[in-house]
Protein backbone atom coordinates (compact mmCIF):
# COMPACT_ATOMS: atom_id res chain seq x y z
CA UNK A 1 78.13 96.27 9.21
CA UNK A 2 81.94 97.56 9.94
CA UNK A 3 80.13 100.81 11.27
CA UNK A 4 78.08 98.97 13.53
CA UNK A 5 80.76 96.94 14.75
CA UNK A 6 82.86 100.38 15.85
CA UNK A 7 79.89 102.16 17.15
CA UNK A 8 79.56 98.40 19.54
CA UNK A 9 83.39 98.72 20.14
CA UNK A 10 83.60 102.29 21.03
CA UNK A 11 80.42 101.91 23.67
CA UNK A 12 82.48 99.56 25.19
CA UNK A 13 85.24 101.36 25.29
CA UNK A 14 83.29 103.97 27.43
CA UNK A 15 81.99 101.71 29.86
CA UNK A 16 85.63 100.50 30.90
CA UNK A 17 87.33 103.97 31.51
CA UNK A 18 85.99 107.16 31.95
CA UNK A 19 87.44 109.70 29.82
CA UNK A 20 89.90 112.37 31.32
CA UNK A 21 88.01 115.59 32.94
CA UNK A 22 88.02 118.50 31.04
CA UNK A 23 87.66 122.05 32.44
CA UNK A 24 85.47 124.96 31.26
CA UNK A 25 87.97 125.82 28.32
CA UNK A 26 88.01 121.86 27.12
CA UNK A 27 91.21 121.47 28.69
CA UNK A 28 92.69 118.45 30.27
CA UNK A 29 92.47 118.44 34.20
CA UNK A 30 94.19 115.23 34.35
CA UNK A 31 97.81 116.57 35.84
CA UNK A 32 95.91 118.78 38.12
CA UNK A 33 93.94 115.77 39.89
CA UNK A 34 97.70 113.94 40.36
CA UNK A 35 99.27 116.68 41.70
CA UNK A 36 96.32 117.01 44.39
CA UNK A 37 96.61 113.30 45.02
CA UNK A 38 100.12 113.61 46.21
CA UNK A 39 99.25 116.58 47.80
CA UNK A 40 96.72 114.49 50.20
CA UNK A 41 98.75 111.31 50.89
CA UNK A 42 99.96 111.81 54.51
CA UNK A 43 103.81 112.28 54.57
CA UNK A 44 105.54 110.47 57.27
CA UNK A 45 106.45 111.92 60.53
CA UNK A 46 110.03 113.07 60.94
CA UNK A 47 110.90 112.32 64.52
CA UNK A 48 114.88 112.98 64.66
CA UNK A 49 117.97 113.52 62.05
CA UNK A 50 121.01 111.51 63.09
CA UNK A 51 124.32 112.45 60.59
CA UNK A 52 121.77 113.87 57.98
CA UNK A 53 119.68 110.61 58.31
CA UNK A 54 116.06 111.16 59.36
CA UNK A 55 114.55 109.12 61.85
CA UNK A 56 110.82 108.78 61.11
CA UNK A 57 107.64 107.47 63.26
CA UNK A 58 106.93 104.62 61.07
CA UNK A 59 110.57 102.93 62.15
CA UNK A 60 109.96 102.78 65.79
CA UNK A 61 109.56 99.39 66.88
CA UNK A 62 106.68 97.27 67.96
CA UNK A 63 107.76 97.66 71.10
CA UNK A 64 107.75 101.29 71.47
CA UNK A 65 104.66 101.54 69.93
CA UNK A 66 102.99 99.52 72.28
CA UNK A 67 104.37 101.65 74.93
CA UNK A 68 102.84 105.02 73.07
CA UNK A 69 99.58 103.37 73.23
CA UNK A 70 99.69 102.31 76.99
CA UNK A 71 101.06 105.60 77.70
CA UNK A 72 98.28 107.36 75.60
CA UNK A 73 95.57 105.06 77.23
CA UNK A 74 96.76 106.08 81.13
CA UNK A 75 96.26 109.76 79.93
CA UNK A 76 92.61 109.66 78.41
CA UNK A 77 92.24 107.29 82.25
CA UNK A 78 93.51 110.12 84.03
CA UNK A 79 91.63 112.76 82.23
CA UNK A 80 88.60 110.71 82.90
CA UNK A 81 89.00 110.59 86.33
CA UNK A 82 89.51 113.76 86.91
CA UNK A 83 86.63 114.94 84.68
CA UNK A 84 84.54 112.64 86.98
CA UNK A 85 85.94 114.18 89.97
CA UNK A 86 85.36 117.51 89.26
CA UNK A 87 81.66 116.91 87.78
CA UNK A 88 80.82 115.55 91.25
CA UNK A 89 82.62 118.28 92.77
CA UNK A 90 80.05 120.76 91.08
CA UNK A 91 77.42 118.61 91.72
CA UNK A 92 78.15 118.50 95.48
CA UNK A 93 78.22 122.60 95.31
CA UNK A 94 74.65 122.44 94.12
CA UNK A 95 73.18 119.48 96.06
CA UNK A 96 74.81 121.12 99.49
CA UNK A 97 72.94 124.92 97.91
CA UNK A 98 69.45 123.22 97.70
CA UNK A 99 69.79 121.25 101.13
CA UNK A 100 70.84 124.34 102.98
CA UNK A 101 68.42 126.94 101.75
CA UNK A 102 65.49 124.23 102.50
CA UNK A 103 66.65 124.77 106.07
CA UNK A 104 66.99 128.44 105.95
CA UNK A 105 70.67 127.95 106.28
CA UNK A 106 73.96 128.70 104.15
CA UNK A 107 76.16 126.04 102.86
CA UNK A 108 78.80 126.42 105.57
CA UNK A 109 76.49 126.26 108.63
CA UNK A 110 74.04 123.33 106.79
CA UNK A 111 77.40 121.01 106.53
CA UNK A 112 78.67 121.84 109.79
CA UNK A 113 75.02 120.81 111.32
CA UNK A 114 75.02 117.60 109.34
CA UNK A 115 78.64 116.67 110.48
CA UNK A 116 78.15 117.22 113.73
CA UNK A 117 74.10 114.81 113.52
CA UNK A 118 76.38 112.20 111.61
CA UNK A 119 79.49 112.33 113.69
CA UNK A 120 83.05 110.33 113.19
CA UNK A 121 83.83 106.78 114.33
CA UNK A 122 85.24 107.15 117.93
CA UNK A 123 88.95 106.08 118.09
CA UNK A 124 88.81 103.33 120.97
CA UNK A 125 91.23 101.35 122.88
CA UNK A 126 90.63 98.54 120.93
CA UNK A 127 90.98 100.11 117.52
CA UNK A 128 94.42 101.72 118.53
CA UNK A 129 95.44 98.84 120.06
CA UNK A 130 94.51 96.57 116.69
CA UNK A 131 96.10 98.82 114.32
CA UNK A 132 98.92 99.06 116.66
CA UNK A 133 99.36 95.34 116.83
CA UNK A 134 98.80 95.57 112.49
CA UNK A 135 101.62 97.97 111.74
CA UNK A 136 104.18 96.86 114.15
CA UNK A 137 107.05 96.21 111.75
CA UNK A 138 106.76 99.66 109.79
CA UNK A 139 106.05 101.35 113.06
CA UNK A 140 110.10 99.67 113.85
CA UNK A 141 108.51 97.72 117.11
CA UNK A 142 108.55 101.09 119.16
CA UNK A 143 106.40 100.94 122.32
CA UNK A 144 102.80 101.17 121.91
CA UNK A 145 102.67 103.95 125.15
CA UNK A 146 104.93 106.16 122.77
CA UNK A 147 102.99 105.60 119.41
CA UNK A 148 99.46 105.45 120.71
CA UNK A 149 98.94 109.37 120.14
CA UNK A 150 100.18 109.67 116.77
CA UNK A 151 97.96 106.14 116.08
CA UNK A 152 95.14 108.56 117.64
CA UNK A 153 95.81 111.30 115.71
CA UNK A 154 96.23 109.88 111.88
CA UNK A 155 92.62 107.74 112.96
CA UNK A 156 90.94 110.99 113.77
CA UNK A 157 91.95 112.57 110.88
CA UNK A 158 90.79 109.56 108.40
CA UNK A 159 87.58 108.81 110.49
CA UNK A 160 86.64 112.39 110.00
CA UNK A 161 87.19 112.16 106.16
CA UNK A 162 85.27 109.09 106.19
CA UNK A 163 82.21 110.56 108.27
CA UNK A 164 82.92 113.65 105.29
CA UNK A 165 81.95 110.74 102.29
CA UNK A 166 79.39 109.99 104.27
CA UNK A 167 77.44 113.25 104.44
CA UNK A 168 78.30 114.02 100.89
CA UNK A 169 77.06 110.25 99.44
CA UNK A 170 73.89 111.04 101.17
CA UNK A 171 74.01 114.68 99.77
CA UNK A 172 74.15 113.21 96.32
CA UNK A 173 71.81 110.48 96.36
CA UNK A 174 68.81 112.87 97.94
CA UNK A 175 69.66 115.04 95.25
CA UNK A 176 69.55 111.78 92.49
CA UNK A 177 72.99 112.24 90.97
CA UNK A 178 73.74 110.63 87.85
CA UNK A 179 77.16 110.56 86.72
CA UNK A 180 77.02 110.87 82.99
CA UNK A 181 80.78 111.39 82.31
CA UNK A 182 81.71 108.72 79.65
CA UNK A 183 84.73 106.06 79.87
CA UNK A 184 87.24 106.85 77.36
CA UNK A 185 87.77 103.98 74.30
CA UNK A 186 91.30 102.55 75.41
CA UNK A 187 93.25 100.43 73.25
CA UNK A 188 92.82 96.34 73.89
CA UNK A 189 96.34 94.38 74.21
CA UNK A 190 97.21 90.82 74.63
CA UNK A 191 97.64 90.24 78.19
CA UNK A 192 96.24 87.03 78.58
CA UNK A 193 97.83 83.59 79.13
CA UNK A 194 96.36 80.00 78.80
CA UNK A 195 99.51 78.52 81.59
CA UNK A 196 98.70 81.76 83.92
CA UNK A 197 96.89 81.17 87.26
CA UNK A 198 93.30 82.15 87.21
CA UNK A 199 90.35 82.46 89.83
CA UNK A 200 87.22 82.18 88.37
CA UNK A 201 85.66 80.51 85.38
CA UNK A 202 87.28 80.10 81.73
CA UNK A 203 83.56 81.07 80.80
CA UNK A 204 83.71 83.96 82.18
CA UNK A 205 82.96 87.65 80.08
CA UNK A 206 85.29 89.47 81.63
CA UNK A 207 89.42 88.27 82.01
CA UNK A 208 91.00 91.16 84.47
CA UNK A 209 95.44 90.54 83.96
CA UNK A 210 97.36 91.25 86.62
CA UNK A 211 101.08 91.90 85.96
CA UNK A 212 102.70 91.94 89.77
CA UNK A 213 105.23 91.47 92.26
CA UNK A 214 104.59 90.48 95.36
CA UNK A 215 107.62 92.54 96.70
CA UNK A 216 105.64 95.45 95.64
CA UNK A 217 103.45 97.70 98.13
CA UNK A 218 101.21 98.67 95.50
CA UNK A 219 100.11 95.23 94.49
CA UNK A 220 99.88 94.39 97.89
CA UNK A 221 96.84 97.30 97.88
CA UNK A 222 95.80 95.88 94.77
CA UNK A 223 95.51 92.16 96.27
CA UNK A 224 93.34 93.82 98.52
CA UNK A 225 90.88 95.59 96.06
CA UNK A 226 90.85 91.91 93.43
CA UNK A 227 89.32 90.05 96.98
CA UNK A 228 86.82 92.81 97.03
CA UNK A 229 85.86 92.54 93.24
CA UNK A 230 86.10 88.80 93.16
CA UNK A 231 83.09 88.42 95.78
CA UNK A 232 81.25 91.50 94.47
CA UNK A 233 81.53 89.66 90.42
CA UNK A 234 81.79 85.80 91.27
CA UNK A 235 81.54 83.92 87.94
CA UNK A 236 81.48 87.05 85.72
CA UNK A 237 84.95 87.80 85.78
CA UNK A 238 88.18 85.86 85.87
CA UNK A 239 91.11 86.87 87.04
CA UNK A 240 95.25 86.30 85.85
CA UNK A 241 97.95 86.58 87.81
CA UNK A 242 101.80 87.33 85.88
CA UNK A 243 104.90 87.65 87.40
CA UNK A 244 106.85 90.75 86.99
CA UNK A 245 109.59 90.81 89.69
CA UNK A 246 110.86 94.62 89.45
CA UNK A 247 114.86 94.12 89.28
CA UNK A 248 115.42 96.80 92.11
CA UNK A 249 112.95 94.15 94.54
CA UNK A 250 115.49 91.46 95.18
CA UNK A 251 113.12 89.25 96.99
CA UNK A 252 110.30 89.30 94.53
CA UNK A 253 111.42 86.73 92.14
CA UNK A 254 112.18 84.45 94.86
CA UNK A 255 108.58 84.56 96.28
CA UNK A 256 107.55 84.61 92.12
CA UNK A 257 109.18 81.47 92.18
CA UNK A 258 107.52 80.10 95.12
CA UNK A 259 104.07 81.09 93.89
CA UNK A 260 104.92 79.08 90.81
CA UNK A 261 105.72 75.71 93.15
CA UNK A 262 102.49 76.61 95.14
CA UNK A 263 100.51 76.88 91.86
CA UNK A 264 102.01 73.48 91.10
CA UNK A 265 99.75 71.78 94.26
CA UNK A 266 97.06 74.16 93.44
CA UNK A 267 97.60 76.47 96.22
CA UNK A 268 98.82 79.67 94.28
CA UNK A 269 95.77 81.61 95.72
CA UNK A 270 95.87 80.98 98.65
CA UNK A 271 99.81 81.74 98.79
CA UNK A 272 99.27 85.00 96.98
CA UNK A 273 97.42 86.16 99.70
CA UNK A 274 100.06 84.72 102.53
CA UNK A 275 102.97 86.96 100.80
CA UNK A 276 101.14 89.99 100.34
CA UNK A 277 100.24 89.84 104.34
CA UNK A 278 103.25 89.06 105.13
CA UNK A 279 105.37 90.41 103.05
CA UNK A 280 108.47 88.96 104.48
CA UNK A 281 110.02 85.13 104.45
CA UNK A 282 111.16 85.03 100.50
CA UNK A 283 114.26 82.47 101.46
CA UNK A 284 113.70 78.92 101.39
CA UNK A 285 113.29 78.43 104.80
CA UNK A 286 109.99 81.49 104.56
CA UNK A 287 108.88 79.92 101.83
CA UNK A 288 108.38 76.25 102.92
CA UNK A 289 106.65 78.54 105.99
CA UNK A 290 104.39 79.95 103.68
CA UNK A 291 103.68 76.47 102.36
CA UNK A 292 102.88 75.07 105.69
CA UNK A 293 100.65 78.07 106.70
CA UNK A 294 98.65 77.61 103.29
CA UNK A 295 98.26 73.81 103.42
CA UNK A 296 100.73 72.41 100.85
CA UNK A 297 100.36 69.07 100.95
CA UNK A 298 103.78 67.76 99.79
CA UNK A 299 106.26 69.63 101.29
CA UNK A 300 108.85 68.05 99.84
CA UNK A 301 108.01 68.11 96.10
CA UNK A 302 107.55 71.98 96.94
CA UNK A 303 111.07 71.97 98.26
CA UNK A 304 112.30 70.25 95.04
CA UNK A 305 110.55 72.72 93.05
CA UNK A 306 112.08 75.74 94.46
CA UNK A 307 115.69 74.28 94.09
CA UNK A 308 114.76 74.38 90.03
CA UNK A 309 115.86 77.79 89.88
CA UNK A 310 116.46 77.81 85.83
CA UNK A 311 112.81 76.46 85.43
CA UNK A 312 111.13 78.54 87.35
CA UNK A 313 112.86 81.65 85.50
CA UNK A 314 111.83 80.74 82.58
CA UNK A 315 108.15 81.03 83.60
CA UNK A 316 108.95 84.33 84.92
CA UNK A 317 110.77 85.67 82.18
CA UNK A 318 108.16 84.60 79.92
CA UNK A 319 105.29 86.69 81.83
CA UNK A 320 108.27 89.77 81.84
CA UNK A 321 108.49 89.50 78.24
CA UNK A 322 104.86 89.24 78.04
CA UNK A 323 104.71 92.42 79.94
CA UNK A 324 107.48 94.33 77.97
CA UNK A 325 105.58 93.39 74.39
CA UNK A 326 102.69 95.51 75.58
CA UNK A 327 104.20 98.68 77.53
CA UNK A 328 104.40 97.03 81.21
CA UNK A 329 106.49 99.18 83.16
CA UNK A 330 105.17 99.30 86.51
CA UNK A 331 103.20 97.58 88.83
CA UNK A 332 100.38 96.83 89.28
CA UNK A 333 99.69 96.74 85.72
CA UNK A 334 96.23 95.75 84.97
CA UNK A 335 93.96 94.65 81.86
CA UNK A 336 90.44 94.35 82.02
CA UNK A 337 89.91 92.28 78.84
CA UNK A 338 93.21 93.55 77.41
CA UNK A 339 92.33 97.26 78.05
CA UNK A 340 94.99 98.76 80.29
CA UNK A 341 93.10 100.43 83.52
CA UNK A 342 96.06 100.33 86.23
CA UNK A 343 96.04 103.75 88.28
CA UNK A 344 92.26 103.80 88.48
CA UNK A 345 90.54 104.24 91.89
CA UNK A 346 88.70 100.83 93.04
CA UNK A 347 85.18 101.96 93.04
CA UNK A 348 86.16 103.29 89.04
CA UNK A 349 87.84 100.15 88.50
CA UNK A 350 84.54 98.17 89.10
CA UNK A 351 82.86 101.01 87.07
CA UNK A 352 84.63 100.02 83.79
CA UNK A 353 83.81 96.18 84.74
CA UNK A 354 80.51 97.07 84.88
CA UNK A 355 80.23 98.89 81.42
CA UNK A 356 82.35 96.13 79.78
CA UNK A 357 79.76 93.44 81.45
CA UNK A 358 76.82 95.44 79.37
CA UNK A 359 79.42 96.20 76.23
CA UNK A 360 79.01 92.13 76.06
CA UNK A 361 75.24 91.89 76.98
CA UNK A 362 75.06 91.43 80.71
CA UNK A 363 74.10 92.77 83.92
CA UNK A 364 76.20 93.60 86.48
CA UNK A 365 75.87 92.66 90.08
CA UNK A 366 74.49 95.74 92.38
CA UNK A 367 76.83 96.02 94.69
CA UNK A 368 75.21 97.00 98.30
CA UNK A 369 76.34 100.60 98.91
CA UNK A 370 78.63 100.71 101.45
CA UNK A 371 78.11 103.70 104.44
CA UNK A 372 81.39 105.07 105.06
CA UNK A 373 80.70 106.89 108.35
CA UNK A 374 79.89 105.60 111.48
CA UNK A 375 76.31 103.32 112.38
CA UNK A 376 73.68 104.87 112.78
CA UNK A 377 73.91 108.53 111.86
CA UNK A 378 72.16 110.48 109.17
CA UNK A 379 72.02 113.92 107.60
CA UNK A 380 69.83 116.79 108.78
CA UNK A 381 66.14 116.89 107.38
CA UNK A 382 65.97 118.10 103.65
CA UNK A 383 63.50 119.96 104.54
CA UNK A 384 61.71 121.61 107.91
CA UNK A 385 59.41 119.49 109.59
CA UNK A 386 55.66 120.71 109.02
CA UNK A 387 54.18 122.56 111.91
CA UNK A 388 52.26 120.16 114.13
CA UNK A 389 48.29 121.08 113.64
CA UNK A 390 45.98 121.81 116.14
CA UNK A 391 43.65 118.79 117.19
């Protein structure tokens, strides 16, 4: 009975704990399997010595971390871009090959026969006069007899590129292009804020962050582009505005702190869009203008708000701090459901919507394809016209 209880004992035993690996001469392997354990463990990262101190990569703070990951995501952005660009630039090399031998033609003398069919938008009086009118202030209210010719000139030039897009679009889409370069996986940060002012619904898929300041040029642009991509989405996307007033732009916290008072009387919208026009009147006295022109209804409580300077920082300095926890250092600074995508082109900006829309199961809205050259025009034939036949 003791021998059976041992024999019990001992199976157990075995089941608990393997015993120690032995190699072909019986010998224990046991130090050998340590010794490549330590040898595998990944050994931190020496980054600097400071008085025979090392500085490793595991002491940096959250902070700078953050910033290594925006800064890492804007690089795999820019590659992307530029692997797109250059794709289509090959493809365009190849589309404009097949088009031109169809008409017996080479590439150069195909193109040239298509630009000239499609033509550029004619520079008229009225357009010169318009953007004339538009650009007074940064054209330092010269006369428009003495600009008008370099207004003509700059046009040209961009009406030709356009009428350029044109005639390669159509290239492209003859030739059924399909871009098949993939978006790069970014890191996702929290941008988001529950106090920040939003257009569109909470429901929404898609929150798009804007960290700005509306003494910026940039974000002016950028204004532009989110009026564009609020139509073309609607209820699929919301989008935050957050102050962050660069401290070399003396005016923007003053008109960050008028947005606040306009956001107050639910008119921050609508005020966003005055100061990025504008871009001027950031004292009091511009900013109660700015009030008027958007329709603030109590003038007075706006006026009161402004004169709580302290207040109105705090909201600011929140959305900086905000910022600076995630690696804002510019603007605009923009997260499309916390991944960072500022510095993309617009059309690759509503690209990435569109594959985070099906990411989360829906559909994105076709967009109607815009013609960038003039009315009317279109590319030579793709191929000869067939020989009439006899009747």
């Amino acid at each position: 009975m003791i021998m059976k209880y041992l024999v019990l004992m001992s199976c157990v035993l075995m089941a608990c704990s393997n015993p120690a690996p032995k190699d072909a001469k019986g010998e224990d392997q046991a130090p050998l399997a340590e010794a490549q354990a330590k040898q595998k463990k990944p050994s931190r990262r020496v980054l600097a010595v400071v008085d025979g101190e090392t500085v490793y990569e595991d002491q940096m703070s959250a902070s700078m971390t953050q910033h290594i990951k925006a800064h890492d995501a804007q690089a795999a952005l820019r590659r992307w871009q530029l692997m797109k660009s250059m794709a289509r630039e090959v493809a365009m090399e190849k589309a404009l090959a097949k088009a031109a031998k169809a008409q017996g033609m080479n590439p150069e003398q195909y193109e040239k026969a298509s630009m000239e069919q499609l033509g550029a938008q004619p520079v008229t009086p009225e357009i010169l006069k318009a953007v004339y009118e538009g650009n007074k202030d940064s054209l330092g209210h010269r006369p428009f007899e003495e600009v008008k010719e370099a207004i003509r000139s700059q046009l040209e030039e961009q009406f030709g590129r356009e009428a350029k897009r044109e005639f390669l679009r159509q290239l492209l889409n003859r030739y059924k292009f399909e871009d098949q370069v993939p978006a790069p996986e970014l890191p996702r940060f929290k941008a988001a804020s529950a106090s920040a002012p939003a257009l569109g619904p909470e429901s929404a898929p898609v929150t798009v962050v804007i960290f700005s300041d509306f003494e910026c040029p940039h974000c002016a642009r950028q204004a532009m582009v989110v009026s564009q991509m609020a139509q073309r989405f609607g209820g699929l996307v919301r989008w935050q505005f957050r102050h962050f007033p660069l401290s070399f732009h003396e005016n923007a916290r003053k008109a960050s702190r008028g947005a606040i008072c306009a956001h107050r009387q639910e008119r921050f919208w609508a005020f966003h869009d005055r100061l990025f026009e504008r871009r001027q009147g950031y004292d009091a006295a511009g900013l109660k203008e700015h009030a008027l022109g958007v329709g603030i209804d109590d003038v007075a409580a706006f006026e009161t708000c402004l004169k709580d300077e302290k207040a109105l920082d705090q909201i600011i300095d929140k959305d900086i701090a905000a910022g600076d926890a995630i690696g804002v250092s510019s603007t605009p600074s923009i997260y499309l459901n916390g991944m960072p995508v500022h510095g993309v082109a617009p059309e690759l900006f509503g690209e990435l919507v569109d594959g985070e829309l099906r990411r989360l199961g829906h559909t994105p809205p076709t967009p109607a394809e815009p013609r960038m050259g003039p009315p009317g025009g279109e590319m030579v034939p793709a191929e000869p016209p067939s020989p009439a036949k006899a009747p």
